[in-house]
N, C-alpha and C. Protein backbone atom coordinates (compact mmCIF):
# COMPACT_ATOMS: atom_id res chain seq x y z
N UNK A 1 1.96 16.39 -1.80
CA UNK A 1 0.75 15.65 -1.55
C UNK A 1 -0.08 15.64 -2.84
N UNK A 2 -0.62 14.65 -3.07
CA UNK A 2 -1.30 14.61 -4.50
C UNK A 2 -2.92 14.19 -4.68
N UNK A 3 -3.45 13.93 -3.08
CA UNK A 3 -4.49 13.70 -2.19
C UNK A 3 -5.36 14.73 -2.85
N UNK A 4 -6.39 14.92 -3.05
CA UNK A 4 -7.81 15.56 -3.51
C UNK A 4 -8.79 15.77 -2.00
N UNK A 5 -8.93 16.93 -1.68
CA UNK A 5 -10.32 16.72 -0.54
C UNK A 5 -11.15 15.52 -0.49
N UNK A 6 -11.47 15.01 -1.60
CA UNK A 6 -12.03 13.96 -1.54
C UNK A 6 -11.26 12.54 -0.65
N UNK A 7 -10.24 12.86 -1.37
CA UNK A 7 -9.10 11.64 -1.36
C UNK A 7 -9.12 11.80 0.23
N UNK A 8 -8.87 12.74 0.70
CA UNK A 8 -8.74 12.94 2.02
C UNK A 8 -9.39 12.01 2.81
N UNK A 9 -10.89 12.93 2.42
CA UNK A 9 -12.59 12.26 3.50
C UNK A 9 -12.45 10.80 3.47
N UNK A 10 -12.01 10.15 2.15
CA UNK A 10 -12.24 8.63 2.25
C UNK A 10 -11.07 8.02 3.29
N UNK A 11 -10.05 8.26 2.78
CA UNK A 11 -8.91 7.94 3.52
C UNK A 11 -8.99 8.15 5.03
N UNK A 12 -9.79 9.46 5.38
CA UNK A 12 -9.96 9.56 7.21
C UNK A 12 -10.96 8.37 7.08
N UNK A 13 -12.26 8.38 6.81
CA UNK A 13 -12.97 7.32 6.34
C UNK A 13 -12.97 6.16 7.05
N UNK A 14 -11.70 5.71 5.92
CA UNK A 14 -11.51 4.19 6.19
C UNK A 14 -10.79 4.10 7.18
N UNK A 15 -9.71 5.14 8.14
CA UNK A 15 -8.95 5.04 8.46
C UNK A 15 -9.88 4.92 10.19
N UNK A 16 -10.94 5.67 10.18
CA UNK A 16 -11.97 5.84 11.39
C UNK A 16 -12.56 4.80 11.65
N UNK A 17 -13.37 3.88 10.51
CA UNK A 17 -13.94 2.69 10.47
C UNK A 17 -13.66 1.42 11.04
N UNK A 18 -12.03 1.61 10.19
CA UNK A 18 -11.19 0.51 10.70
C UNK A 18 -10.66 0.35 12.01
N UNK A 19 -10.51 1.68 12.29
CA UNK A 19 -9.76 1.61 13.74
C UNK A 19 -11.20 1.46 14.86
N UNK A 20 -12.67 1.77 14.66
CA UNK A 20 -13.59 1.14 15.18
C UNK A 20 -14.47 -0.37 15.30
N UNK A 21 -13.98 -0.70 14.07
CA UNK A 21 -14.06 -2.39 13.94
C UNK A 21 -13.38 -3.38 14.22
N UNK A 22 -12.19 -2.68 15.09
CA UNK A 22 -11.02 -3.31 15.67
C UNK A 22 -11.28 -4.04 16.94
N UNK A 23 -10.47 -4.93 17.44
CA UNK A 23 -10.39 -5.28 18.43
C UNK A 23 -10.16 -4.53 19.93
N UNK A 24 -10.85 -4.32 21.20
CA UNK A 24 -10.51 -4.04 21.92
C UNK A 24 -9.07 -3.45 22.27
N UNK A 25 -8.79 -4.20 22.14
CA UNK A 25 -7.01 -4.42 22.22
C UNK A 25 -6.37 -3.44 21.60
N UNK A 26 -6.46 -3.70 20.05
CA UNK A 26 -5.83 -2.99 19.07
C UNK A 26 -6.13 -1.56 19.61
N UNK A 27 -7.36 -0.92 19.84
CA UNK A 27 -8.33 0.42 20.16
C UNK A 27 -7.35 0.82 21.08
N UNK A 28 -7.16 0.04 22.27
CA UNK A 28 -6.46 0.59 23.53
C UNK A 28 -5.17 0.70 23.32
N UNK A 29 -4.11 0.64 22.01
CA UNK A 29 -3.15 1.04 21.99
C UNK A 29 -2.59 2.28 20.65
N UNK A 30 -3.55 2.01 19.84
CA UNK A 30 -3.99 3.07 18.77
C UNK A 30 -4.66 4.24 18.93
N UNK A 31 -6.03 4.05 19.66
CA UNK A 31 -6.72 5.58 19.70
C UNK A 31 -6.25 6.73 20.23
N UNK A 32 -5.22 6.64 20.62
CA UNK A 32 -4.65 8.09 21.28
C UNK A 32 -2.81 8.28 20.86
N UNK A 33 -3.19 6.94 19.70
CA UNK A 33 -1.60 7.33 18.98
C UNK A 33 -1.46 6.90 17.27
N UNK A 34 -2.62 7.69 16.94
CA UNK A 34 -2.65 7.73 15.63
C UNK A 34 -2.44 8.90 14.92
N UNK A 35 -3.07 9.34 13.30
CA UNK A 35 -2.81 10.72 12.82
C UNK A 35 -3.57 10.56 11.87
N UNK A 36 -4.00 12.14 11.28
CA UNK A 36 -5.47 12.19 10.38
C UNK A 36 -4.84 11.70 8.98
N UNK A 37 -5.53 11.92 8.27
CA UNK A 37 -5.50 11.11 6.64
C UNK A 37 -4.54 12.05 6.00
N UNK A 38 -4.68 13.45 6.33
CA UNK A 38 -4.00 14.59 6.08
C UNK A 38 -2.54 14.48 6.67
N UNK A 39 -2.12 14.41 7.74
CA UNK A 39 -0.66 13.90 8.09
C UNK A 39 -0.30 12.45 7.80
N UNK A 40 -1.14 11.73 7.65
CA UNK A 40 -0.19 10.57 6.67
C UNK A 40 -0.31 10.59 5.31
N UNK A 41 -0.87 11.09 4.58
CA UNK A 41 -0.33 11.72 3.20
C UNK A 41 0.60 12.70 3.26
N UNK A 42 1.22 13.59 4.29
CA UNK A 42 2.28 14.08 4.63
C UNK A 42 3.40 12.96 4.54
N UNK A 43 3.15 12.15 5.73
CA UNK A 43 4.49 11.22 6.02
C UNK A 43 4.68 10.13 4.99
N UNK A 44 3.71 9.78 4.27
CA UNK A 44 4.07 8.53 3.27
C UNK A 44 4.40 8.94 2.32
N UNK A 45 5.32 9.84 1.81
CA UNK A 45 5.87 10.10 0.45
C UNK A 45 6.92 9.18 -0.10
N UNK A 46 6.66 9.72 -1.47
CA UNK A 46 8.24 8.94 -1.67
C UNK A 46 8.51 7.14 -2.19
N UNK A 47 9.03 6.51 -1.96
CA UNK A 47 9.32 5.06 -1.95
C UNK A 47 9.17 4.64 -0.92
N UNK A 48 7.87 3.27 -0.02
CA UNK A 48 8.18 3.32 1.74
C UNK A 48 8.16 1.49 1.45
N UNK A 49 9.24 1.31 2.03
CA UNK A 49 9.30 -0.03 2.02
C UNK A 49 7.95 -1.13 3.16
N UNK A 50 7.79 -1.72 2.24
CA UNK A 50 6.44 -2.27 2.31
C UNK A 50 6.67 -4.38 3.01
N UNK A 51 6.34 -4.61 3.95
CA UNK A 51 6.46 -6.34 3.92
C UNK A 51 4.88 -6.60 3.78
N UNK A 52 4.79 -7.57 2.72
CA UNK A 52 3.74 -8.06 1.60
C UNK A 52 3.38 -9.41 1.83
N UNK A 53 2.28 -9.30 2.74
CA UNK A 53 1.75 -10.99 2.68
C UNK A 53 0.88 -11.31 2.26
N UNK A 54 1.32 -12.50 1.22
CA UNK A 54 0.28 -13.57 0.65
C UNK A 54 0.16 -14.52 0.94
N UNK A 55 -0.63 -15.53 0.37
CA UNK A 55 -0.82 -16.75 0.81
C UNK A 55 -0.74 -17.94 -0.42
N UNK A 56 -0.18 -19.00 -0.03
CA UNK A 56 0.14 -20.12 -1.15
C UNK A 56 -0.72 -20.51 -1.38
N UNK A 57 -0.79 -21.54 -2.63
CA UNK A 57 -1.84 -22.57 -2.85
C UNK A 57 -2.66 -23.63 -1.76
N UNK A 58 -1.26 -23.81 -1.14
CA UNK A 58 -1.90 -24.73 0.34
C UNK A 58 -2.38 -24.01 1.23
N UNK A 59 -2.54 -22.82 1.19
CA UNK A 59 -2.88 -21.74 2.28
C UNK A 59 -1.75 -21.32 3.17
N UNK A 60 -0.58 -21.64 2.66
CA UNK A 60 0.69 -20.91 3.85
C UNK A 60 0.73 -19.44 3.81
N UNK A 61 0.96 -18.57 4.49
CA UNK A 61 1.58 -17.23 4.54
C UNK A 61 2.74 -17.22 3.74
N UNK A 62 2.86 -16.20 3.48
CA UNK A 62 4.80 -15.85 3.12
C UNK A 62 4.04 -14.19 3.10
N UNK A 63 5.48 -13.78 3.65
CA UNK A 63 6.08 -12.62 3.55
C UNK A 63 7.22 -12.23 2.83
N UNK A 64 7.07 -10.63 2.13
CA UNK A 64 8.02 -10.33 1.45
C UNK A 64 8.56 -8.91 1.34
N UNK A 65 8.90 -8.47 0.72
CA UNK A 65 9.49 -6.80 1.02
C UNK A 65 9.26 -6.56 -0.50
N UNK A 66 7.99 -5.05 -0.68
CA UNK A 66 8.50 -4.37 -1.94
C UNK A 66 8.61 -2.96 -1.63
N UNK A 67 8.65 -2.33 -2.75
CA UNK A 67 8.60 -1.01 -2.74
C UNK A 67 7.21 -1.01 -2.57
N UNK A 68 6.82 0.76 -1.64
CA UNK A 68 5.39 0.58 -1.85
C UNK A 68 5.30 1.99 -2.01
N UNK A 69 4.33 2.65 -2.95
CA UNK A 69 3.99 3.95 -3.17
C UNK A 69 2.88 4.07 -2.55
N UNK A 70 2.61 5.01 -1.46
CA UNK A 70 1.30 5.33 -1.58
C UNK A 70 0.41 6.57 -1.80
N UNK A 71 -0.30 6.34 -2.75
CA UNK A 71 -0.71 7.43 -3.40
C UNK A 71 -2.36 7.62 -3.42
N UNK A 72 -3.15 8.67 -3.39
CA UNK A 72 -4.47 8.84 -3.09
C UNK A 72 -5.05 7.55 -2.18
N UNK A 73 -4.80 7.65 -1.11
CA UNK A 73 -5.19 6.23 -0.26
C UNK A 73 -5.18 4.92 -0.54
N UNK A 74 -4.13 4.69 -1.21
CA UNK A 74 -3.87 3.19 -1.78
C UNK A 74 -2.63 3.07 -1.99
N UNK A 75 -2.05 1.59 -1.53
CA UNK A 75 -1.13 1.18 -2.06
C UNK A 75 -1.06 0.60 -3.45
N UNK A 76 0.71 1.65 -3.70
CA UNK A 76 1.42 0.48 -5.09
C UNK A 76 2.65 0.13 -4.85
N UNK A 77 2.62 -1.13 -5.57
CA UNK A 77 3.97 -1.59 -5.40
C UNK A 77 4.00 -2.87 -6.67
N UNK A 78 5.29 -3.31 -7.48
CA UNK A 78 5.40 -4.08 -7.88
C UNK A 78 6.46 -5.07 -7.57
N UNK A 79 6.63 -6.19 -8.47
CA UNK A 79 7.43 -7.24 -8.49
C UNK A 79 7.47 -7.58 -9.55
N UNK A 80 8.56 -8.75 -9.86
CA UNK A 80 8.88 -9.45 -10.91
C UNK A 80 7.92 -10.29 -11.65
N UNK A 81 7.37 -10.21 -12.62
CA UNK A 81 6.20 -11.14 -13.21
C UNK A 81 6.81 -12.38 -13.04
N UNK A 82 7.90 -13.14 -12.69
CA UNK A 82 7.78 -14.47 -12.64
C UNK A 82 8.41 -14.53 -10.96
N UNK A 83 7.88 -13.40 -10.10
CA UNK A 83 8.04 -13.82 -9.03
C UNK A 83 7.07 -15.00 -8.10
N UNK A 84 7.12 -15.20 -6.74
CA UNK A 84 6.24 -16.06 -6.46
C UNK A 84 5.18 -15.88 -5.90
N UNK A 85 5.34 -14.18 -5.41
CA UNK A 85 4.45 -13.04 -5.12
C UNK A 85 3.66 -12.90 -5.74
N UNK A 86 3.79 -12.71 -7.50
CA UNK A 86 2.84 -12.38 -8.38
C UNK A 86 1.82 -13.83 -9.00
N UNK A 87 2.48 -14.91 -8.46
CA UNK A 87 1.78 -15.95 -8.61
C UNK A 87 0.60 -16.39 -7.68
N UNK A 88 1.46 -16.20 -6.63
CA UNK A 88 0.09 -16.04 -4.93
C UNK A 88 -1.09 -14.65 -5.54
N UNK A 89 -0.82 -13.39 -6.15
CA UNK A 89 -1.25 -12.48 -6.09
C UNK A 89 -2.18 -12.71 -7.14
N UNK A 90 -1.97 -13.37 -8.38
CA UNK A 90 -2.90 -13.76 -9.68
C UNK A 90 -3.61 -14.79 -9.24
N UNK A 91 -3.65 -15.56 -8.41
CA UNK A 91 -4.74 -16.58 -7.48
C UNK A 91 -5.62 -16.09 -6.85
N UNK A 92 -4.98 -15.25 -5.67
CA UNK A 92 -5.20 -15.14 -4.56
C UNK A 92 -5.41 -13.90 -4.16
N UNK A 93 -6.21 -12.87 -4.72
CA UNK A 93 -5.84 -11.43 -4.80
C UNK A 93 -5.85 -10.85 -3.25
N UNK A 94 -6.37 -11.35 -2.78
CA UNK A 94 -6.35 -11.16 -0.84
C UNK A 94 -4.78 -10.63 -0.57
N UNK A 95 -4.51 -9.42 0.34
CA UNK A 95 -3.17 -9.13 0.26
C UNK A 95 -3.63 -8.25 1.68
N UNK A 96 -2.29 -8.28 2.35
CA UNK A 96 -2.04 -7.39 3.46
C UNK A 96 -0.50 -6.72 3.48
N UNK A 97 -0.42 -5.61 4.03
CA UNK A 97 1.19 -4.29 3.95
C UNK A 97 0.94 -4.27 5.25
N UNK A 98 2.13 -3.99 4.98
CA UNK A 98 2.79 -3.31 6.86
C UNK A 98 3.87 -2.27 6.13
N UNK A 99 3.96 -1.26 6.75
CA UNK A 99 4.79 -0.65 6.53
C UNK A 99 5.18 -0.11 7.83
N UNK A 100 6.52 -0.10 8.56
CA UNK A 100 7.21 0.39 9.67
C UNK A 100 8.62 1.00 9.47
N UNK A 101 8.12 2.37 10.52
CA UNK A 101 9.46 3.06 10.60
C UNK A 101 9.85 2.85 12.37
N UNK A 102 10.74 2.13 12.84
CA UNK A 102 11.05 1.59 13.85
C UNK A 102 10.04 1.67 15.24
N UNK A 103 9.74 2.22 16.05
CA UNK A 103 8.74 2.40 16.80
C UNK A 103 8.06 3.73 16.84
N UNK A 104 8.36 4.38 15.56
CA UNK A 104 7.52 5.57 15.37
C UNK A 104 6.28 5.29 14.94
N UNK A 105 6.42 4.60 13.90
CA UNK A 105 5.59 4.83 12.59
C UNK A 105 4.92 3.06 12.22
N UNK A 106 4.04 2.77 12.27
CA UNK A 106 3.52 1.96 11.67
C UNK A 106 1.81 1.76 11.09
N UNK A 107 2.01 1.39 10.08
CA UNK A 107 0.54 1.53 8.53
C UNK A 107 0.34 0.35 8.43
N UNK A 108 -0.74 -0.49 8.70
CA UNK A 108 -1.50 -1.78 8.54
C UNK A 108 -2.81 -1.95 7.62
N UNK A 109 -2.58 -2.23 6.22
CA UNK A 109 -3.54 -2.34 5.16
C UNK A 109 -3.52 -3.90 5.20
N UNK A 110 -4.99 -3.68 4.76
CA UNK A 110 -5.48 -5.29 4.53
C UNK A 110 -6.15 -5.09 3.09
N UNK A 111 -6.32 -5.76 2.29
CA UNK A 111 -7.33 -5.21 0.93
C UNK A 111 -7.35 -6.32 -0.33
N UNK A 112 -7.60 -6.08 -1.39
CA UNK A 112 -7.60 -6.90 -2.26
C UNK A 112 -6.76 -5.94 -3.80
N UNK A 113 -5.98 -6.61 -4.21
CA UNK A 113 -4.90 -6.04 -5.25
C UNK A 113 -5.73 -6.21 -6.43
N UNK A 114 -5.36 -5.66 -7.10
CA UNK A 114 -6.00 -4.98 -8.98
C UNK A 114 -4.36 -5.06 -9.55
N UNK A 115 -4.52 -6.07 -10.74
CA UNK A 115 -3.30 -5.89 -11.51
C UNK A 115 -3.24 -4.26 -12.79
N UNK A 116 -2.46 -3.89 -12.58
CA UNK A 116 -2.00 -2.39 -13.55
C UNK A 116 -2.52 -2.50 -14.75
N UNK A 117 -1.00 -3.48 -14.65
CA UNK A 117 -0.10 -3.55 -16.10
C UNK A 117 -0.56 -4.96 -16.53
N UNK A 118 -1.50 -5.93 -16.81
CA UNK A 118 -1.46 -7.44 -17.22
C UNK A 118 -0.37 -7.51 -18.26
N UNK A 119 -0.24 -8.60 -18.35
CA UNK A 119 0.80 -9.42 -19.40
C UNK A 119 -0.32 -9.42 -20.84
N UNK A 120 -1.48 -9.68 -20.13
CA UNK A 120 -2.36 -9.86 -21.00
C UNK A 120 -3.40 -9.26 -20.70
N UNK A 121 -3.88 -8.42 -21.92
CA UNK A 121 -5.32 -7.60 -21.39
C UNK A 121 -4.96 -6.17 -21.44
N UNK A 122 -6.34 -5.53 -21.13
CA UNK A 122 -5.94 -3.80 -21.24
C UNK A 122 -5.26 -3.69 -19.48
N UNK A 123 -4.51 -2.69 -19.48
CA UNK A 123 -3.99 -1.97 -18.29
C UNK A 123 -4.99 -1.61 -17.98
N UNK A 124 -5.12 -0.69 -16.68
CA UNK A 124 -5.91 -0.25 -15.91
C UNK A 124 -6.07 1.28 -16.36
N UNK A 125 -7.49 2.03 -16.36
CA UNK A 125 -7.19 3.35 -16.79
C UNK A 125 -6.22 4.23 -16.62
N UNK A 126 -5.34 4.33 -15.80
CA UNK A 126 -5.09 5.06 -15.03
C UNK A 126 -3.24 4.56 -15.37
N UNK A 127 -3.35 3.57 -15.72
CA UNK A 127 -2.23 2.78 -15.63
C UNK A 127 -0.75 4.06 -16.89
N UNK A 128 -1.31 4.55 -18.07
CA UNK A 128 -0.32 5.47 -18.21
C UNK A 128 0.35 6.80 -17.37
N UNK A 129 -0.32 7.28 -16.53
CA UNK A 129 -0.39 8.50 -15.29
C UNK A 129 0.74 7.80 -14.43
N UNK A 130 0.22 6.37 -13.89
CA UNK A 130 1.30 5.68 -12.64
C UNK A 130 2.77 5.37 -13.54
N UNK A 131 2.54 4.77 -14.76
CA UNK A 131 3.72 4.40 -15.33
C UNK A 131 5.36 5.83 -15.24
N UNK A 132 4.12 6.89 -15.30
CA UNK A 132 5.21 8.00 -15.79
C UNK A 132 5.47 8.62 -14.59
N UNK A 133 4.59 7.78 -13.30
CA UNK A 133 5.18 8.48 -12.04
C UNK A 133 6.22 7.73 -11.65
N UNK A 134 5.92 5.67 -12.04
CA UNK A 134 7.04 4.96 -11.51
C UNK A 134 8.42 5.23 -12.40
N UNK A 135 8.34 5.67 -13.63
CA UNK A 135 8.81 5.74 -14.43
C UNK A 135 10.30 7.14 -13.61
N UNK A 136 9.32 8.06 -13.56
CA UNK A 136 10.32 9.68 -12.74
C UNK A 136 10.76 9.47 -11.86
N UNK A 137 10.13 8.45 -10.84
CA UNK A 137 10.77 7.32 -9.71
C UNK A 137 12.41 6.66 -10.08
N UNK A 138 12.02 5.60 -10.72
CA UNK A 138 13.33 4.54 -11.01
C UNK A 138 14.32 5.11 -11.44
N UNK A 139 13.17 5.82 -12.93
CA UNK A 139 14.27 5.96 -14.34
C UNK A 139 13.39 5.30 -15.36
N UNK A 140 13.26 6.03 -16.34
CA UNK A 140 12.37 4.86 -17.38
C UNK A 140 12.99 3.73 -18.15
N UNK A 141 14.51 3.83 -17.58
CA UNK A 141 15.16 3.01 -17.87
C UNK A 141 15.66 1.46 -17.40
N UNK A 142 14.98 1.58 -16.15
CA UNK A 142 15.35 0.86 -15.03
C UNK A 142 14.69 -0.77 -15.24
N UNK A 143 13.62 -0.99 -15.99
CA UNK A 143 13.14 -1.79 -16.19
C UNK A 143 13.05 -2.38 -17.36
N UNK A 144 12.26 -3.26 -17.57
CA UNK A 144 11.56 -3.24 -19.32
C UNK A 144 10.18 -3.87 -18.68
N UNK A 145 9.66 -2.10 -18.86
CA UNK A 145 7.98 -2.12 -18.02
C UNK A 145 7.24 -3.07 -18.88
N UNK A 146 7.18 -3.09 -20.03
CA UNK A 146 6.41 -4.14 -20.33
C UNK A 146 6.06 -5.66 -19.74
N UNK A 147 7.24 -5.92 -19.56
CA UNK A 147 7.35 -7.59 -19.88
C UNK A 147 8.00 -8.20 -18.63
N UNK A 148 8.83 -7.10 -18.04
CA UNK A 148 9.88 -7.58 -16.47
C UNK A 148 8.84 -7.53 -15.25
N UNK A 149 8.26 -6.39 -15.11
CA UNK A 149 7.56 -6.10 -14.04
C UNK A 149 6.06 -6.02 -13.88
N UNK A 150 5.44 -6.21 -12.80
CA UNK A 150 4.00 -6.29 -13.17
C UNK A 150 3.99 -4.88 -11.57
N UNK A 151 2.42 -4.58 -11.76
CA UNK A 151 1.92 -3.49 -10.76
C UNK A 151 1.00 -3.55 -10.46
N UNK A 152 0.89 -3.32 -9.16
CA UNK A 152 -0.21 -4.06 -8.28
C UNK A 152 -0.95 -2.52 -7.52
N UNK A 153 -2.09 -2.22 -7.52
CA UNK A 153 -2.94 -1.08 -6.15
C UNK A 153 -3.45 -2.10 -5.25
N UNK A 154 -3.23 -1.95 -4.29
CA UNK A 154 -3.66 -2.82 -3.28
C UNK A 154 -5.17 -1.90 -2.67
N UNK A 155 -6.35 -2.27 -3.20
CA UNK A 155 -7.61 -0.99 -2.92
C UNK A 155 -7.79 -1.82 -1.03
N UNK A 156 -7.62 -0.98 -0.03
CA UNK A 156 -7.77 -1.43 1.10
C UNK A 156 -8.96 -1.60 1.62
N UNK A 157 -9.27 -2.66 2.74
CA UNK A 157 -11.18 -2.28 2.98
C UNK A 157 -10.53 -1.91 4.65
N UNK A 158 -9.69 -2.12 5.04
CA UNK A 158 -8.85 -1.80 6.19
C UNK A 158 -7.41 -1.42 6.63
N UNK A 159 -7.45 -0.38 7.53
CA UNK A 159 -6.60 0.37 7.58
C UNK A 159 -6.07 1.25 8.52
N UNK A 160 -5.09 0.93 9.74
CA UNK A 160 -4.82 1.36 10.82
C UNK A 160 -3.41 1.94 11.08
N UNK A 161 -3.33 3.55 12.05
CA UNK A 161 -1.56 3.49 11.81
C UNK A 161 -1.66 3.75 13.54
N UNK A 162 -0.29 3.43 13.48
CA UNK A 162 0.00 3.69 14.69
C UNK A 162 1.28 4.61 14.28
N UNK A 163 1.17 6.09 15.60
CA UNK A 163 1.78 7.10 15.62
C UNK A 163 2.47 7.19 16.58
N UNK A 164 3.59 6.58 17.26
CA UNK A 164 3.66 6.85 19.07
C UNK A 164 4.01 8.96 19.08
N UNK A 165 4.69 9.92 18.06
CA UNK A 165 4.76 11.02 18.10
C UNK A 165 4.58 11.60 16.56
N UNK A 166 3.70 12.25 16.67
CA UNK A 166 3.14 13.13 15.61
C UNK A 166 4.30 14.04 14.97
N UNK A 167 4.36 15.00 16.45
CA UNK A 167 4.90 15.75 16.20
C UNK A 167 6.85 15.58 15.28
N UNK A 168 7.40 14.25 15.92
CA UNK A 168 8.23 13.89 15.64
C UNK A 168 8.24 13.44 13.99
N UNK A 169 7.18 12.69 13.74
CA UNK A 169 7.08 12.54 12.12
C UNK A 169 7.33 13.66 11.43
N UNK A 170 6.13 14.42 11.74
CA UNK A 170 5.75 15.29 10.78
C UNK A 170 6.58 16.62 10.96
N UNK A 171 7.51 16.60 12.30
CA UNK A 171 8.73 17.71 11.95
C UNK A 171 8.78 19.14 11.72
């Protein structure tokens, strides 16, 4: 876990907020099958495959699949700089994740993405720290970080999981 007390409070936070600004609906199938900020920084380690929706120029949806890290209450994940993802995403910074583990586990972020790495421009502070984590990840070989791939934090303003067993996740 790489979460800070801090990191924590916000993450329960947003995670309390959201699930109170919700719909009726949503409330009555979530509030008694969720988990604190502290057990899903437990369960989200690692690489968690992520489906990534943006929206086109005409306003269509599309969905897509990346890798998604999540780390101190935020998603990362990249793609190909001449994907069509990163073209919706340099427009349109509006972005929503899902991440699901079959009917255990499901993480619903909504938020607005911050580019890392630009093609052009300074990186993001922070952006040498993530490089050498995606980097111990892949392989620093795996890419050519410069110029192949771009990296996205998706900073969330919403954020809901559904847990049907705790105990079963977290093992």
């Amino acid at each position: 876990m790489r979460e800070t007390p801090a990191d924590l409070r916000a993450i329960q936070d947003l995670l309390d907020a959201s699930l109170a600004r919700s719909t009726s609906h949503l409330r009555s199938i979530v509030t008694e099958r969720t988990i604190t900020a502290e057990q899903l920084t437990r369960v989200l380690t690692g690489m968690c495959t992520l489906a990534l929706s943006t929206v086109t120029a005409k306003g269509e949806p599309r969905i897509s699949g990346v890798d998604g890290h999540f780390l101190r209450g935020k998603w990362y994940f990249g793609t190909a700089r001449t994907a069509a993802k990163a073209r919706h995403l340099a427009a349109r910074p509006a972005a929503s994740v899902a991440h699901l583990r079959g009917e255990d586990l499901g993480v619903f972020t909504h938020g607005t993405v911050e580019i890392l790495n630009p093609a052009d421009g300074e990186p993001a502070a922070d952006w040498p720290d993530l490089l050498a984590y995606f980097k111990d990840f892949y392989g620093s070989t795996a890419f050519d970080w410069d110029n192949e791939v771009v990296y996205y934090r998706l900073q969330p303003h919403w954020m809901v999981v559904y847990a049907a067993d705790v105990d079963k996740l977290i093992g």
